[in-house]
Protein backbone atom coordinates (compact mmCIF):
# COMPACT_ATOMS: atom_id res chain seq x y z
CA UNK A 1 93.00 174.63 126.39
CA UNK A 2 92.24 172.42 123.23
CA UNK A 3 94.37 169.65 124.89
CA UNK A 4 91.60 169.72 127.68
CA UNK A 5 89.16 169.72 125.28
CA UNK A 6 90.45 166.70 123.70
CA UNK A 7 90.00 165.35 126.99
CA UNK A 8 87.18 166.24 127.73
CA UNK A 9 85.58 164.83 124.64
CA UNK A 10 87.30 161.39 125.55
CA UNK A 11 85.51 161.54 128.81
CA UNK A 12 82.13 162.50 127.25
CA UNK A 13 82.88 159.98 124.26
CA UNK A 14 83.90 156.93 127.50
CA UNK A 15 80.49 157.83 129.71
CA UNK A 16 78.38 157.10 126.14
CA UNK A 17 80.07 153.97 125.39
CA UNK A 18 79.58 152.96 128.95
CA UNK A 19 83.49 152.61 129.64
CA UNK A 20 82.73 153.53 133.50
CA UNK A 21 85.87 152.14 135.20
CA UNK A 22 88.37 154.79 133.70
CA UNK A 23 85.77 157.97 133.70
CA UNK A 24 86.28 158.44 137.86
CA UNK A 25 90.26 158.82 137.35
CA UNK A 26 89.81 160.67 134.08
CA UNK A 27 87.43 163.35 135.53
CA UNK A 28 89.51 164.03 138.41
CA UNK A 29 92.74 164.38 136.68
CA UNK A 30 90.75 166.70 134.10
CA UNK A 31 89.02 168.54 137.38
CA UNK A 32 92.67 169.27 138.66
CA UNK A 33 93.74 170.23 135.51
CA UNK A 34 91.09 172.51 135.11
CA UNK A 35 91.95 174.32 138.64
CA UNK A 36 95.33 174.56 137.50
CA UNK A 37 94.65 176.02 134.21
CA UNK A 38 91.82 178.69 135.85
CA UNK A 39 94.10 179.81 138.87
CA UNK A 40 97.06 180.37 135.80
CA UNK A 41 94.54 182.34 133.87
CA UNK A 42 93.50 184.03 136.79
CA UNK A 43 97.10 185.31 138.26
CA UNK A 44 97.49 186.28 134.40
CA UNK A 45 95.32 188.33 133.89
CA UNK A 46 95.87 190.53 137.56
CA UNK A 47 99.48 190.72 136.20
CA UNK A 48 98.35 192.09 132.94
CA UNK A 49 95.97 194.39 134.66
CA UNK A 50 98.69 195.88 136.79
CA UNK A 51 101.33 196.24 134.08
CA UNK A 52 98.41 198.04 131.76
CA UNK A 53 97.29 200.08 135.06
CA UNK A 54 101.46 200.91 135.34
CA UNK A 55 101.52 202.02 131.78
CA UNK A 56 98.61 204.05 131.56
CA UNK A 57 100.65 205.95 134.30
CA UNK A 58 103.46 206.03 131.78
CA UNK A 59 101.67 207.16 128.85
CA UNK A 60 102.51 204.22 126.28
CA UNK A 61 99.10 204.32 124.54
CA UNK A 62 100.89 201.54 121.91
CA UNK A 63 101.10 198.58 124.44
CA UNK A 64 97.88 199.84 126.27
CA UNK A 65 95.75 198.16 123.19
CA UNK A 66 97.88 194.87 123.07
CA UNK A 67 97.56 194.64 126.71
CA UNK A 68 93.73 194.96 126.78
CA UNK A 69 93.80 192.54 123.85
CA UNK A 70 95.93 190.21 126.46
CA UNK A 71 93.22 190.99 129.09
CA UNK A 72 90.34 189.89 126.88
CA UNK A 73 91.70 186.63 125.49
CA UNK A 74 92.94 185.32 129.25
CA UNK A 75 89.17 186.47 130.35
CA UNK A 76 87.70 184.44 127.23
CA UNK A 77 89.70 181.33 128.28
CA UNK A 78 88.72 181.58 132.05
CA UNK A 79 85.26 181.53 130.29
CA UNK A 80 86.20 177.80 128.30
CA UNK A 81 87.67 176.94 131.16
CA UNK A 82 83.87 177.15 133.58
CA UNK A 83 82.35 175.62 130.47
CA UNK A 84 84.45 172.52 130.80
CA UNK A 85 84.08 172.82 134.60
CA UNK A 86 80.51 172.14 134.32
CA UNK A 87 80.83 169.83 131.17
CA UNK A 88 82.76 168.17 133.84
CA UNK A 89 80.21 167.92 136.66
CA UNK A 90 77.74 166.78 134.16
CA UNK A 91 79.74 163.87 133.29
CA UNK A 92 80.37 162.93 136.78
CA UNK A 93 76.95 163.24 136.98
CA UNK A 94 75.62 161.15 133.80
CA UNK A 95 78.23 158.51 135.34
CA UNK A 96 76.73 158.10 138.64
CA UNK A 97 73.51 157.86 136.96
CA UNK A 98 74.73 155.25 134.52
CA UNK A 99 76.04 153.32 137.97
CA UNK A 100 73.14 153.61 139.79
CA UNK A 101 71.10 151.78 136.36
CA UNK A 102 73.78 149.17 136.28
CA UNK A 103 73.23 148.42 139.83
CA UNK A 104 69.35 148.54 139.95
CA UNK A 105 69.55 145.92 136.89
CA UNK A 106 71.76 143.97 139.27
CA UNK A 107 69.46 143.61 142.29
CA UNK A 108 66.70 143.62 139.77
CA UNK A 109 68.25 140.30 138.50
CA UNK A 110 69.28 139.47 141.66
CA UNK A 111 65.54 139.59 143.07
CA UNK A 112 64.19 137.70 140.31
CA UNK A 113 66.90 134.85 141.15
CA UNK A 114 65.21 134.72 144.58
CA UNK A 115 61.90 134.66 143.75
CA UNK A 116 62.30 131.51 141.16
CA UNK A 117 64.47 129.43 144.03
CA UNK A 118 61.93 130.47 146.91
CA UNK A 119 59.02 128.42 146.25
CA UNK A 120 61.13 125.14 145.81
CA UNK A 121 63.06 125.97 149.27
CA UNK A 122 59.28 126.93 150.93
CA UNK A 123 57.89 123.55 149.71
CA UNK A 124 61.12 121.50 150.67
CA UNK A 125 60.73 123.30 154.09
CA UNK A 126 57.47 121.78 154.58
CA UNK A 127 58.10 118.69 152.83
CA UNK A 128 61.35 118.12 155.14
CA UNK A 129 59.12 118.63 158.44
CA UNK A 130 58.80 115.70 160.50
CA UNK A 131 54.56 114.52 160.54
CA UNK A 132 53.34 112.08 162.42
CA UNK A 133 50.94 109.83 159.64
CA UNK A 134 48.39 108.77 162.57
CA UNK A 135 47.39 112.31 162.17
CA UNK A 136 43.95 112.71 160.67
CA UNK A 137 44.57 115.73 159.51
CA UNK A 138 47.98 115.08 158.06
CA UNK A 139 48.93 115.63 154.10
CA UNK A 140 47.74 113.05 152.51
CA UNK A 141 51.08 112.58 150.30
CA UNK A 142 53.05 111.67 152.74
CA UNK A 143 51.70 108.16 152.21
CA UNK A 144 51.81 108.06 148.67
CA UNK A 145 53.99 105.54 147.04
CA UNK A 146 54.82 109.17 144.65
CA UNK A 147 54.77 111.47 146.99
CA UNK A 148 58.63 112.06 147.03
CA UNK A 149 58.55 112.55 142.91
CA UNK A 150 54.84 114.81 143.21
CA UNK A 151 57.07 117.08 145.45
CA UNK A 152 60.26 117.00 143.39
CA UNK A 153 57.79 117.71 140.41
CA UNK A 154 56.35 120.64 142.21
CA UNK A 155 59.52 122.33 143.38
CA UNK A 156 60.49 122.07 139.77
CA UNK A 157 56.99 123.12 138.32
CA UNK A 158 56.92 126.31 140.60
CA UNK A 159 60.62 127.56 139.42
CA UNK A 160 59.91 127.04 135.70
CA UNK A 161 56.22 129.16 136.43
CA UNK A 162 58.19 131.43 137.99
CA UNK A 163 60.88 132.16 135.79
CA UNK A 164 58.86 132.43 133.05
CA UNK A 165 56.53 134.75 134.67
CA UNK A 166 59.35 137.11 135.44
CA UNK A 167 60.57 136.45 132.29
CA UNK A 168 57.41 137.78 130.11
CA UNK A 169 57.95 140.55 133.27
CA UNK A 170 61.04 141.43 131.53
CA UNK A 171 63.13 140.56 134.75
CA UNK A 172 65.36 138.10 132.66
């Protein structure tokens, strides 16, 4: 049992320091262990229980105490052994919570990308469009010996508002 409680402070210690790659493997060699160890404990202590129940038939009154002293120690470490079961589930636990922060900071980041490098695309979309200039109501930039710079400058303008915006946001 103290072996899988070494373990299962390596685990704990590995979810803290965010070391999430190895905690998946380590929990479910640990949860096998743990099965293994509990259905040992358990078949122990129904043997014990018969060969006291046998003895008491017997009369040996000596081996009767060590026996229940048996009996009580393989109950107390079935006991350990559901504490570390659900020490155990919590870590799985804390680790999928600790994935699904790491992956809303992703699309977080990921969204805030998208925002900054949409208004350049929406104004080269418009720029790009083909206008006929005999238009009255046409853009007026399109004749403009600077209109291809005042639309360069704007593309540029809106991404640098934008990231900053998100960045006093805290998105970056």
């Amino acid at each position: 049992l103290s072996s899988i409680q070494d373990a299962v402070d390596r685990v704990e210690d590995m979810v803290e320091s965010g070391d999430l790659g190895y905690v998946v493997k380590a929990t479910y060699v640990l949860r096998r262990s743990l099965i293994n160890t509990r259905r040992g404990l358990k078949n122990l202590v129904q043997m014990l229980r018969e060969i006291n129940s046998d003895q008491r038939k017997s009369s040996m009154v000596k081996s009767h105490h060590i026996l229940l002293e048996l009996i009580d120690e393989a109950l107390a470490g079935l006991e350990i052994v559901e504490i570390y079961r659900e020490t155990i589930i919590s870590l799985r636990e804390a680790h999928a919570s600790l994935l699904g922060l790491k992956l809303n900071d992703i699309v977080k980041r990921l969204t805030a990308i998208t925002v900054v490098l949409m208004l350049p695309t929406l104004i080269a979309s418009i720029y790009g469009m083909n206008f006929d200039r005999s238009y009255p109501l046409n853009m007026p930039e399109l004749s403009w010996s600077f209109g291809y710079i005042y639309a360069l400058l704007l593309m540029v303008s809106s991404s640098v508002a934008g990231y900053f915006l998100l960045k006093v946001k805290g998105w970056f």
